[in-house]
Every structure is written in structure tokens, then in C-alpha cells.
Protein backbone atom coordinates (compact mmCIF):
# COMPACT_ATOMS: atom_id res chain seq x y z
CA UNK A 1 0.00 0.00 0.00
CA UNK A 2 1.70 3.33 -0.77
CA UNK A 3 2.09 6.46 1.67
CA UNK A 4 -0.87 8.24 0.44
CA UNK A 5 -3.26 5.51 0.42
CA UNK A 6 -1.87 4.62 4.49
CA UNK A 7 -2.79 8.23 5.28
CA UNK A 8 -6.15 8.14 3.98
CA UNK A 9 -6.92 4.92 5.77
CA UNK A 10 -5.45 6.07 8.75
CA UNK A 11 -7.84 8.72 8.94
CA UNK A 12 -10.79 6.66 8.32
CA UNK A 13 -9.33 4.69 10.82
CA UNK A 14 -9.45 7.54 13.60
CA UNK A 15 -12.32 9.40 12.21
CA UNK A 16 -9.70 12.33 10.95
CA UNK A 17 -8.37 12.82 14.36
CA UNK A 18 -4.68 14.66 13.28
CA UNK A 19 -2.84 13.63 16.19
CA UNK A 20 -4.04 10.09 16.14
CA UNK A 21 -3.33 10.44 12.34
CA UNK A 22 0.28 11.16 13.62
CA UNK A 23 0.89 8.59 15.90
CA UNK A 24 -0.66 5.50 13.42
CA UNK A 25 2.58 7.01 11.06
CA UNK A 26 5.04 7.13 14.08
CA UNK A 27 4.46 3.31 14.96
CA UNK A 28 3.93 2.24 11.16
CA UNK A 29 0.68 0.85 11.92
CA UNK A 30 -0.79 -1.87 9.43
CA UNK A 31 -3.85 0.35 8.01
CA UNK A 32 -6.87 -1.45 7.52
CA UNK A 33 -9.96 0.77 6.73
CA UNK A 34 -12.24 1.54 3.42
CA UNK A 35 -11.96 5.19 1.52
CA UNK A 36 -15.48 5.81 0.79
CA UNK A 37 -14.32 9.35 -0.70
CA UNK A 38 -12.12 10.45 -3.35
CA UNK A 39 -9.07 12.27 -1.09
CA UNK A 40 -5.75 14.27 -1.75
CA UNK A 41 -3.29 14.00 0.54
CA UNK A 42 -0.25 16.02 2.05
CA UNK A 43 2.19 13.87 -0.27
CA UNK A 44 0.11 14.44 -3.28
CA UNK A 45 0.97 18.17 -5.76
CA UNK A 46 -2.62 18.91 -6.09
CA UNK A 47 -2.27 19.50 -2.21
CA UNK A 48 -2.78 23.10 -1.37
CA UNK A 49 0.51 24.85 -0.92
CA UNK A 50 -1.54 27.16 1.44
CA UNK A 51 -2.19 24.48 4.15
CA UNK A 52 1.28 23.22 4.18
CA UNK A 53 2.12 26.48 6.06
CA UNK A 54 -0.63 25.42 8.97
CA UNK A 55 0.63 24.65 12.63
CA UNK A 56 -1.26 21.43 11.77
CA UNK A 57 -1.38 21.11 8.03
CA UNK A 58 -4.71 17.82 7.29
CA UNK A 59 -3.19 15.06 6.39
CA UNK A 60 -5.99 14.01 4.13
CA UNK A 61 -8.45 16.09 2.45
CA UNK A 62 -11.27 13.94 1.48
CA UNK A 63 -13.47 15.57 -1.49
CA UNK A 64 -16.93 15.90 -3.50
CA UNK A 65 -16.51 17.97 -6.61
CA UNK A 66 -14.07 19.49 -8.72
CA UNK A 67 -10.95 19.66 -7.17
CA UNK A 68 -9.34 21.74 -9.75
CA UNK A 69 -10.72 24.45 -7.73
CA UNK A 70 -7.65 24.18 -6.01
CA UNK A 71 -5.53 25.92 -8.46
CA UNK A 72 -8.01 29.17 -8.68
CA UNK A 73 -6.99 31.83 -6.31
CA UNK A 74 -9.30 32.13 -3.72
CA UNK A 75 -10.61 34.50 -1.34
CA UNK A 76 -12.60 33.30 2.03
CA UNK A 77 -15.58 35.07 3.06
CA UNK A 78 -17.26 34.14 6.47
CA UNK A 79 -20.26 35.75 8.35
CA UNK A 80 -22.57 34.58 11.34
CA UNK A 81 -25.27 32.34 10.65
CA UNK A 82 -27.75 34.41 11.84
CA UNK A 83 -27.26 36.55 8.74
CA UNK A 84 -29.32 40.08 8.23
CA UNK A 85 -30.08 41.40 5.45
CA UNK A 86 -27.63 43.70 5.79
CA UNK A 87 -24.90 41.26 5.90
CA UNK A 88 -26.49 39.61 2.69
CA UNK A 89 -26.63 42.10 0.95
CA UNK A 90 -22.81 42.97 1.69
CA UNK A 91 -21.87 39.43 0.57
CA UNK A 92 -23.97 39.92 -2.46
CA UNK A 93 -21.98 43.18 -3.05
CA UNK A 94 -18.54 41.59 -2.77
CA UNK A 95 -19.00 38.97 -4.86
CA UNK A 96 -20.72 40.96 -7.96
CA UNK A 97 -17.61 43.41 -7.64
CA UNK A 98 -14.72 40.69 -7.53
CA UNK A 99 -17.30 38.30 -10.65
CA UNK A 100 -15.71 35.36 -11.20
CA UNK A 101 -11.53 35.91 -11.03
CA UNK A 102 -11.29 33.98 -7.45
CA UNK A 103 -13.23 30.63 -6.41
CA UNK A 104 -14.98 31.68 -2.94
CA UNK A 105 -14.16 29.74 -0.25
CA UNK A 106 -16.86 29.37 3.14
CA UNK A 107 -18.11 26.91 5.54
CA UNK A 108 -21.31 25.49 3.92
CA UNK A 109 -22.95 26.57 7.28
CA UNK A 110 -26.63 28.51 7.29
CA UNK A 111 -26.74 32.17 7.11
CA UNK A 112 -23.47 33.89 5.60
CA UNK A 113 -21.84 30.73 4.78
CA UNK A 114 -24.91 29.56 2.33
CA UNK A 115 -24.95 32.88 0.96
CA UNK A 116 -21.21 33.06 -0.46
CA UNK A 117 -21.58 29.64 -2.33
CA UNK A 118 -25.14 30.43 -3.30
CA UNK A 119 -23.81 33.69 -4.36
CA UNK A 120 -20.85 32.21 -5.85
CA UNK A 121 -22.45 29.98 -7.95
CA UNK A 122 -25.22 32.38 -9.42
CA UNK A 123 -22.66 35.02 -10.54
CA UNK A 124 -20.39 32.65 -12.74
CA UNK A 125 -17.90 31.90 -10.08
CA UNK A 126 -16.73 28.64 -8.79
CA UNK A 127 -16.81 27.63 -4.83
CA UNK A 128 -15.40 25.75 -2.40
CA UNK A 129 -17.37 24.52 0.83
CA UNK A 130 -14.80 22.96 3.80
CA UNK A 131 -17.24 21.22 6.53
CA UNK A 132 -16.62 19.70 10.02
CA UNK A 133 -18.27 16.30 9.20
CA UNK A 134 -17.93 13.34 6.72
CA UNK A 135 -19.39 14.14 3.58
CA UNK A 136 -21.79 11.63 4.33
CA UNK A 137 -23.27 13.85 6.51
CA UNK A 138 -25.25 16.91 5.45
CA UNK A 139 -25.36 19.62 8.24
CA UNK A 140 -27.38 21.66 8.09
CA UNK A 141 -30.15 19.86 6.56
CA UNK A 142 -31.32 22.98 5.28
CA UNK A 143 -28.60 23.18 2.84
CA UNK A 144 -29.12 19.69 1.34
CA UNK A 145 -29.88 21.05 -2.02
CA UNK A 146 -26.59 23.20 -2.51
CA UNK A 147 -24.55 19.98 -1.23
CA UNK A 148 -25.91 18.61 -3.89
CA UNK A 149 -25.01 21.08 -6.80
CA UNK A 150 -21.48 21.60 -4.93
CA UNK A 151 -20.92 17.83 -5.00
CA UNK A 152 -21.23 17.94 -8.58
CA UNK A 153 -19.76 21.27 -10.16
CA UNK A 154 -17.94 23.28 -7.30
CA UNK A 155 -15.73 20.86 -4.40
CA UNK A 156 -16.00 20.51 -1.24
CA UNK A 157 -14.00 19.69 1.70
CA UNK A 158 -13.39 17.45 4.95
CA UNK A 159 -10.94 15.98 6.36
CA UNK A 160 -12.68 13.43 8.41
CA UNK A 161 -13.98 10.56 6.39
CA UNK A 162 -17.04 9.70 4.96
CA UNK A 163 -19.37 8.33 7.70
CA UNK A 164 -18.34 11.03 10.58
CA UNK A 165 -20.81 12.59 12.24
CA UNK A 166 -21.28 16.28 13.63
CA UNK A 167 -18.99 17.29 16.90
CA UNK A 168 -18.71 20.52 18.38
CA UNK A 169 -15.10 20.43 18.35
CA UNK A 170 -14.55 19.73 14.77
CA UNK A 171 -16.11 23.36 13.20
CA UNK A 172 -13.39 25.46 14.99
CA UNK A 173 -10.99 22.89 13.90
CA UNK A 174 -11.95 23.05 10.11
CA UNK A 175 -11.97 26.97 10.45
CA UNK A 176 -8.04 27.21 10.00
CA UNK A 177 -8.67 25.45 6.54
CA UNK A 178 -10.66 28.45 5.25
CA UNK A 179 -8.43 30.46 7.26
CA UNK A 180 -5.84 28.82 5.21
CA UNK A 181 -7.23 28.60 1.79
CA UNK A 182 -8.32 32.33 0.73
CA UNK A 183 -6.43 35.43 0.76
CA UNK A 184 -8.01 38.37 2.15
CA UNK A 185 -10.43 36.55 4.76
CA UNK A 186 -13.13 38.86 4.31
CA UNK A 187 -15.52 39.33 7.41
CA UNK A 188 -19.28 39.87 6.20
CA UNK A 189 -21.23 39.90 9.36
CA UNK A 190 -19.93 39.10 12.90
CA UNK A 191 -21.30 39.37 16.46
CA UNK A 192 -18.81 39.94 19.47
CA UNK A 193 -18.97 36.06 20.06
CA UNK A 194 -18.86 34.51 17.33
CA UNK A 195 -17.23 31.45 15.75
CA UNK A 196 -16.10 33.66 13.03
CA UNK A 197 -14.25 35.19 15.56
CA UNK A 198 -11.90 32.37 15.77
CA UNK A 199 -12.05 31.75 12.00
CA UNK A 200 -10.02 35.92 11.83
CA UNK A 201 -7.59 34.47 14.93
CA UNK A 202 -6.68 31.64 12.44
CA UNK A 203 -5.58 33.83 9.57
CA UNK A 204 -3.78 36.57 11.64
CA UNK A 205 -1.64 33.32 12.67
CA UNK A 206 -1.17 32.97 9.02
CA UNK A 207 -0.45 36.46 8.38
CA UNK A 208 -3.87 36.59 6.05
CA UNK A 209 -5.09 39.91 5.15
CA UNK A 210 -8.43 40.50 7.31
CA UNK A 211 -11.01 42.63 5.79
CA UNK A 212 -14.15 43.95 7.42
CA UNK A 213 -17.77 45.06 6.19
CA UNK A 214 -18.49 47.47 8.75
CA UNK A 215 -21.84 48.17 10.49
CA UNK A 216 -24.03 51.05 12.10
CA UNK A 217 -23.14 52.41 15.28
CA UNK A 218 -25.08 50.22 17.83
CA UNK A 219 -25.37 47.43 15.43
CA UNK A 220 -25.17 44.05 17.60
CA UNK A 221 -25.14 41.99 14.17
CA UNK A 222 -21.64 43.08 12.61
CA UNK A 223 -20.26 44.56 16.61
CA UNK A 224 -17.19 42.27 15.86
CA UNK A 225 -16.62 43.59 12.46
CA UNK A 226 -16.25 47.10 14.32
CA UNK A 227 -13.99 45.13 16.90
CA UNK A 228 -12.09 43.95 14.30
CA UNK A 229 -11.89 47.70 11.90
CA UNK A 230 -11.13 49.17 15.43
CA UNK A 231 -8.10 46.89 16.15
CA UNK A 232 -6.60 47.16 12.75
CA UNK A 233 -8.39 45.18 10.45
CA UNK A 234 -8.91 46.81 6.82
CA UNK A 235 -12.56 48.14 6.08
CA UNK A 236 -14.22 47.63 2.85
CA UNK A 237 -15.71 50.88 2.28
CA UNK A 238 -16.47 51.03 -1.88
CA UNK A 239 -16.42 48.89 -4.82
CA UNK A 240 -12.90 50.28 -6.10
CA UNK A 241 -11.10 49.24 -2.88
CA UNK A 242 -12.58 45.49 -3.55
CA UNK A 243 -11.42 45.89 -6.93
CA UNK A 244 -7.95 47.35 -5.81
CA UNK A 245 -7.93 44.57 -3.58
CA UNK A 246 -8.49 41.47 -5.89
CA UNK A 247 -5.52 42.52 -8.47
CA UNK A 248 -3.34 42.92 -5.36
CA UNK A 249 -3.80 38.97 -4.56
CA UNK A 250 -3.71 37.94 -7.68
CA UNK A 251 -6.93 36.91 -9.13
CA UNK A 252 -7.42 36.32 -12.77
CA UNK A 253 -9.76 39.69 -12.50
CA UNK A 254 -9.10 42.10 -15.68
């Protein structure tokens, strides 16, 4: 069995669990699990040169889609997923301005998260969804119906294996993969406490640029957007800044 097909057993065979991942290489253990899931691995080139820079880079990403997406530059946008409709309408904004030079990378959550790939997908542009569960499982239920066009034309992401269920501890875990994966990390809509809190903590560990929609004064919806503005994050304040923006990472945007 070669490297790349041990790893991807041996995360089946911990249900993704890095450290146990780890170990089962350390001790040369005699994998013996079924890959339900088409996967790239850390030894394989299609491997995102943008997670090998992570504190804890997956050692398998198992996939549903096109995972050419890869190659696209790509630019994360997260948001709460109690989204307003002013932080829909923001994410609407950013994507019509940047059109279809980056592949838009969220967490295939409700609220925000739906919204960028749903957003994504109906300008033109390509998306990529990363998830905390198998890809056996659909959470939110909600969202069963863009799963299902993702899993077919756009990609998207785990690395835990197929028949993993949904744990707590796994969303801020998958969080430094879209951390990881786009450059800026644009903020749409955040509360104070937030899990897209610790989605911004990942990328200024990465040294990501961090840009903020801002809100209203007294706005409780996007309060840690202002946190963020407030402690130095940039703020996305017109269309020609986004555009600035996009040819400054490198997008494919004329």
C-alpha cells in the first residue's frame, strides 16, 4: 500500500483525528480501513501549498466535486449564521464586484456561509465549501440542495472521512482550513462572540489579510466587524477598494 493511500486509511481509521493520524505514522501501523471518498493528501501536488504552512497542516483532504478548484486563487468570506439582510446584501456586493476571477471559499454553514456559495455559484464563479463532518453527513439539513449542486460542479472539503458525524469540536478545527485557503479573509457579518471570531484568529496566525464590512453604530449583528476595523483590520468601504484589492492577490480579474 503506498504512503498516500496509508494516510487516507489512517484517517478513516481515527475518524480524521490529526494527532491520532500522527501517531498511526510514528508506529507504522498496518492500516486497515475503506476510503469511501475520493481524497488528496499532504504527499500528493494537487495538495494546497496554502495548508502546508498550517501549525497542523490535514493530512488528508477527502473531497466531492471538482478539485481543480484548487488551483483558482481564492478569497474566504465568512459571516454569522444568523445573517441580516444587511450582511447579505454585503456578501452579495462583494462577490458581484470581484465576478468570477477567485473561487470563494466558506463553511457550507446557514446564514453567511450559504450565501457566499449560493452567491458564488449564481454570478459565474466557482466555490469551495470545507465542513466539520464526513461528507456523508449533510449539516445543516437545510442546505441539502446546494450539497448537492457543490458535489457535482464546485468541491467541497473534509478531512474526516465519509461516515463522521457532527462534533462541536470539529467546526473550529476546520476553520483554520478556510483560514488557510483564501487570501483576504473577508468578514461579512460578525457578532462579538462569534465562531467567526476564531475563523479571523486563524488567519492573523497565518499572516492573512483580514477585511471587514463594517456596520451602524449600535449594530449588535456586525459589533465584531467594528472590533475587528477598530483593532486594525482593513474596512471595505467602496467597490474600487474590492477591486484594488483582488488585483493585489492575484486573481485572474481584468
Amino acid at each position: 500500500m503506498k504512503g498516500r493511500e496509508k494516510l487516507a486509511a489512517y484517517a478513516v481509521m481515527t475518524n480524521g483525528n490529526w494527532s491520532a493520524i500522527a501517531a498511526h505514522i510514528h508506529n507504522h501501523t498496518e492500516p486497515q480501513a475503506i476510503v469511501k471518498d475520493a481524497y488528496i493528501t499532504v504527499l500528493d501536488d494537487l495538495y494546497p501549498a496554502a495548508l502546508r504552512t498550517l501549525r497542523y497542516p490535514p493530512w488528508v483532504l477527502f473531497y466531492r466535486g471538482n478539485a481543480g478548484l484548487l488551483k483558482i486563487p481564492a478569497v474566504s468570506i465568512v459571516g454569522s449564521r444568523n445573517a441580516c439582510e444587511y450582511g447579505l446584501a454585503s456578501v452579495h456586493r462583494i462577490i458581484t464586484v470581484l465576478g468570477t476571477g477567485f473561487v470563494y471559499v466558506s463553511g457550507l454553514a446557514k446564514g453567511i456561509d450559504a450565501a457566499v456559495h449560493r452567491e458564488a455559484i449564481i454570478s459565474g464563479a466557482h466555490t469551495i465549501g470545507v465542513i466539520g463532518s464526513g461528507l456523508g453527513t449533510v449539516y445543516p439539513r437545510e442546505n441539502s440542495s446546494l450539497y448537492d449542486v457543490m458535489g457535482n460542479d464546485q468541491l467541497i472539503l473534509s478531512e474526516y472521512p465519509h461516515d463522521t458525524g457532527i462534533r462541536r469540536d470539529h467546526f473550529p478545527w476546520r476553520n483554520r482550513i478556510i483560514a488557510a485557503l483564501g487570501n483576504p479573509l473577508i468578514v461579512a457579518q460578525a457578532a462579538l462572540k462569534s465562531g467567526t471570531m476564531l475563523t479571523v484568529n486563524e488567519a492573523l496566525a497565518l499572516s492573512r489579510d483580514v477585511c471587514c464590512v463594517p456596520y451602524p453604530y449600535g449594530s449588535g449583528e456586525g459589533a465584531g466587524c467594528n472590533l475587528l476595523i477598530s483593532q486594525g483590520a482593513q474596512i471595505l468601504y467602496d467597490d474600487e477598494q474590492l477591486i484594488l484589492l483582488a488585483k493585489s492577490v492575484g486573481s485572474t480579474l481584468s
